[in-house]
N, C-alpha and C. Protein backbone atom coordinates (compact mmCIF):
# COMPACT_ATOMS: atom_id res chain seq x y z
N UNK A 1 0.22 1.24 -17.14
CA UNK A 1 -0.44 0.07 -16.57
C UNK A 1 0.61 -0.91 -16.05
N UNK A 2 0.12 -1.39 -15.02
CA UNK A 2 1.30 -2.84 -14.48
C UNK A 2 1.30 -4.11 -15.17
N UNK A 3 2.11 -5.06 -15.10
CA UNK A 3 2.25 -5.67 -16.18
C UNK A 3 1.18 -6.66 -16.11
N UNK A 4 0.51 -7.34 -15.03
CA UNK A 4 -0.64 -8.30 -14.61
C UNK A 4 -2.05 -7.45 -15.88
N UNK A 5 -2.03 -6.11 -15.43
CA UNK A 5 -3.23 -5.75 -15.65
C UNK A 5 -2.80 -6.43 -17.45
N UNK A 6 -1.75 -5.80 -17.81
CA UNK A 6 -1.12 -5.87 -19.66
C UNK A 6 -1.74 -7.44 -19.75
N UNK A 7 -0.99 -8.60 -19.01
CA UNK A 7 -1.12 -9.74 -19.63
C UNK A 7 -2.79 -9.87 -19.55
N UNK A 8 -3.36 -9.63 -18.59
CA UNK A 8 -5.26 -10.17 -18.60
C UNK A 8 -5.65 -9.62 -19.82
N UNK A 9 -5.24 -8.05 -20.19
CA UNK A 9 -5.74 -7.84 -21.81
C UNK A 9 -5.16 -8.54 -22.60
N UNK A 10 -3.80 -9.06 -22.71
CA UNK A 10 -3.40 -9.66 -24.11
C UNK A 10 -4.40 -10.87 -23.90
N UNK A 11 -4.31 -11.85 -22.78
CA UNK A 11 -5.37 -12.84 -22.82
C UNK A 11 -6.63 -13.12 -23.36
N UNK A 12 -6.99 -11.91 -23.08
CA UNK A 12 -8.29 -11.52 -23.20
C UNK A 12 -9.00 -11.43 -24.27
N UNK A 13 -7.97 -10.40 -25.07
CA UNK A 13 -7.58 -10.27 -26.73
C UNK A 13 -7.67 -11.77 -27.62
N UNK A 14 -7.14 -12.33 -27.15
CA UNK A 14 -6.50 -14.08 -27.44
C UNK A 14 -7.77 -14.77 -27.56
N UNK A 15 -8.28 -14.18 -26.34
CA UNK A 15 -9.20 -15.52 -26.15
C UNK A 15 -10.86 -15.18 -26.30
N UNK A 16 -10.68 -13.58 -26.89
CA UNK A 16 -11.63 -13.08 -27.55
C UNK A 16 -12.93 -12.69 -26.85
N UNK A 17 -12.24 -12.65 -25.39
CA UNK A 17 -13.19 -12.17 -24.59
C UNK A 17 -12.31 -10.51 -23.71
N UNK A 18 -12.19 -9.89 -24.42
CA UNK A 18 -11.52 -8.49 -24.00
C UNK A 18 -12.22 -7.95 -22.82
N UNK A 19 -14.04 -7.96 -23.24
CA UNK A 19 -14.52 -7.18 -22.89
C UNK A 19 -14.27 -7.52 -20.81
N UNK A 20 -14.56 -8.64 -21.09
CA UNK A 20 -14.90 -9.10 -19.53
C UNK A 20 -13.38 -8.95 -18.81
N UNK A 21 -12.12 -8.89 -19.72
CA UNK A 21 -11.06 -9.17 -18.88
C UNK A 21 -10.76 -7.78 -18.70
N UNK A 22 -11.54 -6.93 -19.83
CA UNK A 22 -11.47 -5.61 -19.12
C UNK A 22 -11.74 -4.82 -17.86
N UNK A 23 -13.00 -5.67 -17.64
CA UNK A 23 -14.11 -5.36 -16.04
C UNK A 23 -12.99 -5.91 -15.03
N UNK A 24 -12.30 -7.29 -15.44
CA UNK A 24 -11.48 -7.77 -14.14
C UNK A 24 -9.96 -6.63 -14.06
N UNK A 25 -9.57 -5.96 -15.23
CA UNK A 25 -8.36 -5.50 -14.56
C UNK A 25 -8.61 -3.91 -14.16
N UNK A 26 -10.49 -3.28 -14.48
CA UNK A 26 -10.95 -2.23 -13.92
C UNK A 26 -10.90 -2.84 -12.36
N UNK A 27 -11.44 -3.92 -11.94
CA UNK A 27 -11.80 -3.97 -10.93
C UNK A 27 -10.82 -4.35 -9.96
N UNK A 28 -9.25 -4.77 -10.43
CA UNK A 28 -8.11 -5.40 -9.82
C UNK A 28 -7.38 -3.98 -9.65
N UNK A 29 -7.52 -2.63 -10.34
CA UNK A 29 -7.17 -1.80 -10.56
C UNK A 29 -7.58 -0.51 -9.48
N UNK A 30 -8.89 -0.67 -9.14
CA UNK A 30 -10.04 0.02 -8.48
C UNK A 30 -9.42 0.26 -6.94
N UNK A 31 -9.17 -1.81 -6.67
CA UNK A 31 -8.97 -1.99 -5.49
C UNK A 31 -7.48 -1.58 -4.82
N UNK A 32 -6.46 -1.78 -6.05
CA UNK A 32 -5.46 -1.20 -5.37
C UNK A 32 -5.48 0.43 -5.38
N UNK A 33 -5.56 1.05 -6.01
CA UNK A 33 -6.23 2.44 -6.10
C UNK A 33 -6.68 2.89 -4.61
N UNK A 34 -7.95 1.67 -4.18
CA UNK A 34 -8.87 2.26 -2.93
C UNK A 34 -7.61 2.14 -1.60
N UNK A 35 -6.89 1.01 -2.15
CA UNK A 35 -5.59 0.23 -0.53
C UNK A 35 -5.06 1.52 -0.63
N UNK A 36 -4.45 2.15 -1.50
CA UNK A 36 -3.62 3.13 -1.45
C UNK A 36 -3.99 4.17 -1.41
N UNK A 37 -5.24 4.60 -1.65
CA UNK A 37 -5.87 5.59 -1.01
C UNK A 37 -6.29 5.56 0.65
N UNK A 38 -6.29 4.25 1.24
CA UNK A 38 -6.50 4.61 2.44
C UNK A 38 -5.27 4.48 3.61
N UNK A 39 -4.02 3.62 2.47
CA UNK A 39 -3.06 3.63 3.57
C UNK A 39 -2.64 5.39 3.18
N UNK A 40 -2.72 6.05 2.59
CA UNK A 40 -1.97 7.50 2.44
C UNK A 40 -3.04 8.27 3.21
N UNK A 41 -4.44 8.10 3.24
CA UNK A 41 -5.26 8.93 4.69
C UNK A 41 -4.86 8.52 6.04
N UNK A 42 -4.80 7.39 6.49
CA UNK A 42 -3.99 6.54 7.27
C UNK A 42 -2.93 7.36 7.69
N UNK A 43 -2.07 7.51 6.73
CA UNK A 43 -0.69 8.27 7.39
C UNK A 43 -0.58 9.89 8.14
N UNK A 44 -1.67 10.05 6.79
CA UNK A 44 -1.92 11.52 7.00
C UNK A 44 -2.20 12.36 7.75
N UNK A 45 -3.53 11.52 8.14
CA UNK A 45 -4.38 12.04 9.44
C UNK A 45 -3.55 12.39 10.74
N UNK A 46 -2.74 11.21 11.43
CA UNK A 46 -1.79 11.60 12.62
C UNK A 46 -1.22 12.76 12.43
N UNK A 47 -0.86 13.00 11.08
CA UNK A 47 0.01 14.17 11.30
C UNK A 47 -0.44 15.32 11.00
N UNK A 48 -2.05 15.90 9.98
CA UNK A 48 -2.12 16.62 10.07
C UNK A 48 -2.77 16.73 11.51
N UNK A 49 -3.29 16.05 12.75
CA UNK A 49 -3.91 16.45 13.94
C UNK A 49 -2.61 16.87 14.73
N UNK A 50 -1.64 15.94 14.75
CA UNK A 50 -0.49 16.56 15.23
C UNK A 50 -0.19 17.81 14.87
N UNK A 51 -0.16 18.37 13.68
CA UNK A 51 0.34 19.70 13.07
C UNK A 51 -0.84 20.58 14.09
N UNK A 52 -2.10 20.36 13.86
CA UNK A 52 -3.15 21.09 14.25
C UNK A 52 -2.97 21.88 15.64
N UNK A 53 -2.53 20.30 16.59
CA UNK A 53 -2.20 20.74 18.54
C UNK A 53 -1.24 21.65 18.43
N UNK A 54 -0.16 21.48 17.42
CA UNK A 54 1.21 22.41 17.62
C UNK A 54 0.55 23.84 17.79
N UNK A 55 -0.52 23.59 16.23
CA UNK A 55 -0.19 25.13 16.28
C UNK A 55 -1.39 25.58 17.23
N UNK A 56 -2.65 24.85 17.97
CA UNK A 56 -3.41 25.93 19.04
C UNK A 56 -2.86 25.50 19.94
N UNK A 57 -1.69 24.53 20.48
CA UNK A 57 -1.18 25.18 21.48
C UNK A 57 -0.11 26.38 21.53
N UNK A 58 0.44 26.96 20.07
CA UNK A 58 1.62 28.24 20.25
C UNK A 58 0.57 29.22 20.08
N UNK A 59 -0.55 28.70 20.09
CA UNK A 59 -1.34 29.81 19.62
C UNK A 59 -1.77 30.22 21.27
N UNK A 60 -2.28 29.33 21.95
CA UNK A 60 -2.55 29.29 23.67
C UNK A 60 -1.59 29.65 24.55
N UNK A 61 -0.21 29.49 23.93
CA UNK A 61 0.83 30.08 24.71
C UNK A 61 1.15 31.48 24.31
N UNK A 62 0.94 31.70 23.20
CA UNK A 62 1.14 33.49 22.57
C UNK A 62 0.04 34.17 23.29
N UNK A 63 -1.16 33.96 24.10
CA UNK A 63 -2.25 34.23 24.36
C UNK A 63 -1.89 34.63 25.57
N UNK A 64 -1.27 33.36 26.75
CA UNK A 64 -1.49 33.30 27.81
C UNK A 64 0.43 34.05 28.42
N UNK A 65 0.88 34.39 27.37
CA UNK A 65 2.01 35.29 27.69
C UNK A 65 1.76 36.60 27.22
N UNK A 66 1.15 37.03 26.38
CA UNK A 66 -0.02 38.37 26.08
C UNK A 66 -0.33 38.65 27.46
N UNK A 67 -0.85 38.09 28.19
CA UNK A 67 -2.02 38.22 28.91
C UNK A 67 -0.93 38.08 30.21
N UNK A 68 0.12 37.84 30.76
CA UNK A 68 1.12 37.85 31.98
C UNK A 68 1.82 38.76 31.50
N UNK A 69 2.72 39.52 30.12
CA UNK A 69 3.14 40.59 29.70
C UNK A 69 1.85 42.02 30.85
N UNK A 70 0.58 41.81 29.84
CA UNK A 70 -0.30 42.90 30.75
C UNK A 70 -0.13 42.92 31.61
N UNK A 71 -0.31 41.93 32.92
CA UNK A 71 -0.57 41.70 34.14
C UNK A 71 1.27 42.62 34.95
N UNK A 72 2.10 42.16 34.18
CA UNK A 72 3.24 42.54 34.97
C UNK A 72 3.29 44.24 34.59
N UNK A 73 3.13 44.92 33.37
CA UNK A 73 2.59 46.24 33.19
C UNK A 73 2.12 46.55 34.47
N UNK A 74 0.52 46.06 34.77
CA UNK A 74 0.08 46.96 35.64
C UNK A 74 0.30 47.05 36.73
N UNK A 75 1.31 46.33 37.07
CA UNK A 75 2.14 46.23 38.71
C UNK A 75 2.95 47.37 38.30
C-alpha cells in the first residue's frame, strides 16, 4: 500500500472510524488503478495497430510478389 492510503487507516483507527476511511482509501485506490489502466491502453493501442499494418502489409507484399514471381514464369 502507498503511504497516504497507510496514514487514512492509522487515522481512521484513531479516530475510530476505520470503517469509512476504509471506503475512502478503496475508493482513492480504485481511481488510480482505473488512470493507470487507461494511460497503459492509451499507449498500447498505437502500437499494437501499428504492429497489425506491418504485418498485412508484408503479408500484401509476400502476396503481390507471389503473384509477379508467376507472371514472369509464364513469359
Amino acid at each position: 500500500m502507498d503511504p497516504a492510503s497507510l496514514s487514512m487507516i492509522r487515522a481512521g483507527e484513531e479516530a475510530d472510524r476505520l470503517p469509512d476511511m476504509l471506503r475512502s482509501a478503496e475508493a482513492m485506490l480504485q481511481g488510480r488503478i482505473a488512470a493507470r489502466t487507461k494511460a497503459a491502453t492509451d499507449l498500447l493501442t498505437p502500437v499494437l495497430t501499428l504492429t497489425i499494418e506491418l504485418l498485412v502489409a508484408g503479408l500484401i507484399l509476400s502476396v503481390i510478389g507471389a503473384i509477379l514471381d508467376l507472371n514472369d514464369a509464364a513469359l
